[in-house]
Protein backbone atom coordinates (compact mmCIF):
# COMPACT_ATOMS: atom_id res chain seq x y z
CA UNK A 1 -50.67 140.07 22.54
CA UNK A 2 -49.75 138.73 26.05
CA UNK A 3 -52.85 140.23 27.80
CA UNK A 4 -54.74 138.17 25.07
CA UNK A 5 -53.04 135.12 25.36
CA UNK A 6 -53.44 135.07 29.01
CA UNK A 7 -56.97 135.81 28.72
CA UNK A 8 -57.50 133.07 26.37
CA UNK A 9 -55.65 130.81 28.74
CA UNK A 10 -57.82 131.95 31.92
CA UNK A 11 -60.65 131.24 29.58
CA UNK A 12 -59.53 127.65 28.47
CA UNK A 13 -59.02 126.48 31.99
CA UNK A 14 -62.57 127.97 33.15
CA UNK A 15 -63.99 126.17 30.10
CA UNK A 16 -62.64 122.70 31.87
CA UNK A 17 -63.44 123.75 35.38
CA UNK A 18 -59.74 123.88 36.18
CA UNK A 19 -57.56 126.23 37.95
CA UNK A 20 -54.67 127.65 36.38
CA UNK A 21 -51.14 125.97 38.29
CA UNK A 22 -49.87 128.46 41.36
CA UNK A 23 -46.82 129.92 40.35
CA UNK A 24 -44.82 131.14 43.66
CA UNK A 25 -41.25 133.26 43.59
CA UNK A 26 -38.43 130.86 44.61
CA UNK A 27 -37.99 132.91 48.23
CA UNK A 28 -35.82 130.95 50.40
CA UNK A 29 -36.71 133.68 53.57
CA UNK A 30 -40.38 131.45 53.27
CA UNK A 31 -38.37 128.26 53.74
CA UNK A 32 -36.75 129.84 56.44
CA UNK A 33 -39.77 130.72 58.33
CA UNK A 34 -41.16 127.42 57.83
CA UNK A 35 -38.32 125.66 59.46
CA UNK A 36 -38.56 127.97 62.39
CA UNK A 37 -42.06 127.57 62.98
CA UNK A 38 -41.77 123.95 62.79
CA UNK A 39 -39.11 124.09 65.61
CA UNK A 40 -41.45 126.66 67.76
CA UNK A 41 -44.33 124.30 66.68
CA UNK A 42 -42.44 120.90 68.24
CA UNK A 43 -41.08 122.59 71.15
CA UNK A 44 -45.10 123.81 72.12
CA UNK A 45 -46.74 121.06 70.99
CA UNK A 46 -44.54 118.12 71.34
CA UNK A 47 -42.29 116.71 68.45
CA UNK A 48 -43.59 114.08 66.74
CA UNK A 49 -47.07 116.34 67.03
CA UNK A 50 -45.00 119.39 64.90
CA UNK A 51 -43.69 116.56 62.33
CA UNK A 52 -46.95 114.70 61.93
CA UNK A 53 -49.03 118.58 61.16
CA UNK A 54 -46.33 119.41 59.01
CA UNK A 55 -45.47 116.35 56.94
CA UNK A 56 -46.94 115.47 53.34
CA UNK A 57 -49.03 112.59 53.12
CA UNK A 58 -46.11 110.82 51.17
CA UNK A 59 -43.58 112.07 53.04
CA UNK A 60 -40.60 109.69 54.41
CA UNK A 61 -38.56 109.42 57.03
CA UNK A 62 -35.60 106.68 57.72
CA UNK A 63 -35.54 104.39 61.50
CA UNK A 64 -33.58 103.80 59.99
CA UNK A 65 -35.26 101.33 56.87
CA UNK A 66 -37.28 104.32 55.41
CA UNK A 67 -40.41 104.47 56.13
CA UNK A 68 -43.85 106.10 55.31
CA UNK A 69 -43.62 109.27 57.87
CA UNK A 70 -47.43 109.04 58.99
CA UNK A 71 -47.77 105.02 59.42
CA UNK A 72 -44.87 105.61 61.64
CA UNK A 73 -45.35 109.03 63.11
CA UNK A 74 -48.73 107.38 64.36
CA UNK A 75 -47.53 105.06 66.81
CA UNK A 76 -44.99 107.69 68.16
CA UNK A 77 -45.45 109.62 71.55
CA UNK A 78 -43.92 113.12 72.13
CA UNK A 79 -41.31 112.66 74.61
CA UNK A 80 -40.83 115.06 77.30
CA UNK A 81 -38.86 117.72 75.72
CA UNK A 82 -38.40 118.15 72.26
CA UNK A 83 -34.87 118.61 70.42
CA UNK A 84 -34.15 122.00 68.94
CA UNK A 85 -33.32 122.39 65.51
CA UNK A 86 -32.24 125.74 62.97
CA UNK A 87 -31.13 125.78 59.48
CA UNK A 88 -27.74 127.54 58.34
CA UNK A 89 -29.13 127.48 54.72
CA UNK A 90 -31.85 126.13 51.81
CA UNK A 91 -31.46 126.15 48.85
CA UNK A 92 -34.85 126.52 46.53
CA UNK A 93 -35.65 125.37 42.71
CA UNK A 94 -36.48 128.06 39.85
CA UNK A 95 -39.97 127.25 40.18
CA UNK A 96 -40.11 127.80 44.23
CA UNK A 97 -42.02 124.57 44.57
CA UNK A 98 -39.05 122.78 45.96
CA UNK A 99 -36.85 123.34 48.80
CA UNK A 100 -33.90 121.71 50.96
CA UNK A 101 -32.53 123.15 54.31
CA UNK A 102 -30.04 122.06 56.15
CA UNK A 103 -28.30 123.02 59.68
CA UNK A 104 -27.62 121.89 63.49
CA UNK A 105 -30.22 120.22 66.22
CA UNK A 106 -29.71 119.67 69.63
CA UNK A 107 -31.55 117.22 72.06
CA UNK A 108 -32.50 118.39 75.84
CA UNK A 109 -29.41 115.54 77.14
CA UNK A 110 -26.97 118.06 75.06
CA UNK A 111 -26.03 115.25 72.20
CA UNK A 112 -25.59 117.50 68.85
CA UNK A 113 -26.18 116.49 65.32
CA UNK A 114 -27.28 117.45 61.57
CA UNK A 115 -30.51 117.28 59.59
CA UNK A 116 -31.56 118.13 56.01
CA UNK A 117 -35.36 118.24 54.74
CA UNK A 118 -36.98 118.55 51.43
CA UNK A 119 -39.66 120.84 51.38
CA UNK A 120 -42.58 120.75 48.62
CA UNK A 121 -45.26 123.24 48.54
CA UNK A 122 -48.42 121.99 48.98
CA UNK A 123 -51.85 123.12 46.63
CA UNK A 124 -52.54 125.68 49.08
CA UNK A 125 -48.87 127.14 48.41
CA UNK A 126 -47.82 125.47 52.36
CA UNK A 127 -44.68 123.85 52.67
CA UNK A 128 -44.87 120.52 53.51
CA UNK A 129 -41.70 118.36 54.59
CA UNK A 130 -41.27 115.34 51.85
CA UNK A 131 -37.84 114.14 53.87
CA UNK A 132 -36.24 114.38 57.06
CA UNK A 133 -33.73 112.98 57.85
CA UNK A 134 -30.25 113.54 59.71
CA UNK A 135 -27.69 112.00 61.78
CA UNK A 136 -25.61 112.53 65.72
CA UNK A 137 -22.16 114.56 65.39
CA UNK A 138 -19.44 114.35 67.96
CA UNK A 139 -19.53 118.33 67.83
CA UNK A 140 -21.72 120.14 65.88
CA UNK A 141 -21.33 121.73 62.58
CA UNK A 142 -19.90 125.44 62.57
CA UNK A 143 -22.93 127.51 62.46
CA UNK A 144 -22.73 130.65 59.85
CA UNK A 145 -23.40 134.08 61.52
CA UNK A 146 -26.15 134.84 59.06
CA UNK A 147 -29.00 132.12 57.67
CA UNK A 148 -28.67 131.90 54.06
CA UNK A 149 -30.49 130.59 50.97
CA UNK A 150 -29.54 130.00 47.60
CA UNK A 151 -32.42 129.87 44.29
CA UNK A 152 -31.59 127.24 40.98
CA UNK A 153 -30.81 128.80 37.77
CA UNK A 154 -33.56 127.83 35.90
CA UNK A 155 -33.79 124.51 33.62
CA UNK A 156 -34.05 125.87 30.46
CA UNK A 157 -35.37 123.25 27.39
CA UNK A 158 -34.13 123.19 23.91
CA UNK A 159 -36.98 124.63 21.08
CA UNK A 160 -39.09 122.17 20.19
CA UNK A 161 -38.52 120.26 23.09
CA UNK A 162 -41.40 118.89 24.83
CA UNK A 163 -42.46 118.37 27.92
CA UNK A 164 -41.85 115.01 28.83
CA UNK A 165 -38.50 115.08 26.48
CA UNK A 166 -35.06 114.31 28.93
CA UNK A 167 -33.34 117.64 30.02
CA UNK A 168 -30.61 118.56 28.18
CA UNK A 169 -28.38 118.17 30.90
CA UNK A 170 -29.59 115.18 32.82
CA UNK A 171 -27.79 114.68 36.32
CA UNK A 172 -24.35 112.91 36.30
CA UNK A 173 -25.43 110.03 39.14
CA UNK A 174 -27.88 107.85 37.71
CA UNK A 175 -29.87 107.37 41.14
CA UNK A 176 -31.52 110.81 41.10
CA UNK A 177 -34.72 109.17 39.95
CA UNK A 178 -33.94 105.58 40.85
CA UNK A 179 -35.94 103.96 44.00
CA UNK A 180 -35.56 106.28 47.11
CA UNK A 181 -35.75 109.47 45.39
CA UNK A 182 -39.13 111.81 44.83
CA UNK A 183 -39.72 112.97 41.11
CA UNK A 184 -38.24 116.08 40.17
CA UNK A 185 -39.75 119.41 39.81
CA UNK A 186 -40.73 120.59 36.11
CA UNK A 187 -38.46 122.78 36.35
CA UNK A 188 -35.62 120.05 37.20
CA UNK A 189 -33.86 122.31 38.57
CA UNK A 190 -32.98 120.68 42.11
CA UNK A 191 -32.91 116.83 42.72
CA UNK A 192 -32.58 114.93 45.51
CA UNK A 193 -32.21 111.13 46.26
CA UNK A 194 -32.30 109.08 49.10
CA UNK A 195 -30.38 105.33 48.92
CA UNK A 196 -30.75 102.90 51.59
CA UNK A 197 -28.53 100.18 51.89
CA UNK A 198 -29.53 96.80 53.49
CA UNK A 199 -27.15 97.32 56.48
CA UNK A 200 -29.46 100.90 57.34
CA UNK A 201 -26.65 103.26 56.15
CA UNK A 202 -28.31 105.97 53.70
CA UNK A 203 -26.61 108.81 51.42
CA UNK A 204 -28.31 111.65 50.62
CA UNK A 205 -27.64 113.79 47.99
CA UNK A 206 -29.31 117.41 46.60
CA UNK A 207 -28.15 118.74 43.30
CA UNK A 208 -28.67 121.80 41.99
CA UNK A 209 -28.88 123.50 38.41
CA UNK A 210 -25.97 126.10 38.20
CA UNK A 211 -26.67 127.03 34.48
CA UNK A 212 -24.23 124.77 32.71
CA UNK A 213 -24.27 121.48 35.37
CA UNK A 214 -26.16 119.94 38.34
CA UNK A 215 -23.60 121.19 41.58
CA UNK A 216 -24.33 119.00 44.43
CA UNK A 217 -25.39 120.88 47.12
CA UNK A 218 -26.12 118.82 50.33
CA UNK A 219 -23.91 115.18 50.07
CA UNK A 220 -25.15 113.62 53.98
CA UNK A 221 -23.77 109.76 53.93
CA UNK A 222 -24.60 108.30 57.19
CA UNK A 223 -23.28 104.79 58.52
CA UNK A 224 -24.80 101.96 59.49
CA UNK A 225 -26.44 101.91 63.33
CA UNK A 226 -23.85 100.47 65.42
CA UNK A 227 -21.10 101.16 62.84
């Protein structure tokens, strides 16, 4: 009975001219090896050069107003040497169509900091950064001997719930799909949201589905410039 109904399926989308959706394993080691080539990419080819060839066309950044990443990557050149960057973890939804990594960078005059990105995979199954963002730390963060990664319990629906029903369990802050965050996966099974206040300071947030509740992951609040 499955063979059939997944021949029937292939069938129905070739009838349309559509492909069926890419389904991908929720692997965080891929995540991983994105973020490192990224860093390899923007210390060969110059930094804003490895975020513009990596970035989604809607991706956003913060200056810290956010701001569409390619109107502003545009005008940017790559400065002499790049900063250096590595994750300590990422943490992936059920569907492994989202991401979010997190760890240390470090710029060439020795100043240390933090970033997190959200990662979305992109038709062709690429990731493609939908968020960067970070802040500067006095010392950096404690760095975990081994790189990690972490994969959502999946979102599971009640029956006869459809598809554009709420979750059962929708997430506790109401700003996970307010201005400043990107939809969530179908899935829903890791949010993020971005809110910018007027005075530049941001917080940052990435929940994700444990089985019985949203556990926030990644909670970055940074102040406002000059704060």
């Amino acid at each position: 009975m499955k063979a059939r109904a997944a021949l029937l399926l292939a069938g129905a989308f070739a009838l349309i001219g559509a492909r069926p959706p890419m389904r991908f394993q929720p692997d965080p080691s891929s995540v991983i090896a994105a973020e490192m080539a990224f860093n390899r990419l923007a210390q060969t080819k110059g930094q804003w050069t490895a975020f513009r060839e990596t970035a989604a066309e809607d991706a956003v950044m913060f200056v810290p107003q956010r701001v569409l990443a390619r109107d502003w990557l545009r005008k940017q050149a790559d400065p002499p040497a790049s900063v250096q960057w590595s994750p300590a973890i990422v943490y992936v939804s059920c569907g492994g169509n989202l991401a979010a990594s997190t760890g240390n960078w470090k710029r060439p005059d020795g100043s240390v900091g933090y970033f997190t990105t959200i990662w979305r995979r992109d038709k062709k199954g690429a990731w493609k950064w939908i968020m960067d963002h970070g802040d500067a730390l006095a010392s950096p963060r404690e760095a975990p001997e081994y790189l990690s990664g972490k994969v959502a319990t999946c979102k599971r629906r009640a029956p006869g719930e459809g598809q554009g029903a709420a979750p059962l369990n929708p997430p506790p802050a109401a700003g996970a799909r307010t201005k400043g965050a990107m939809p969530p996966p179908v899935d829903e099974s890791l949010l993020w949201s971005a809110d910018v206040a007027t005075d530049g300071s941001r917080h940052v947030t990435v929940r994700m589905w444990n089985g019985t509740d949203y556990e926030t992951v990644i909670d970055d609040r940074v102040g406002a410039p000059g704060s």
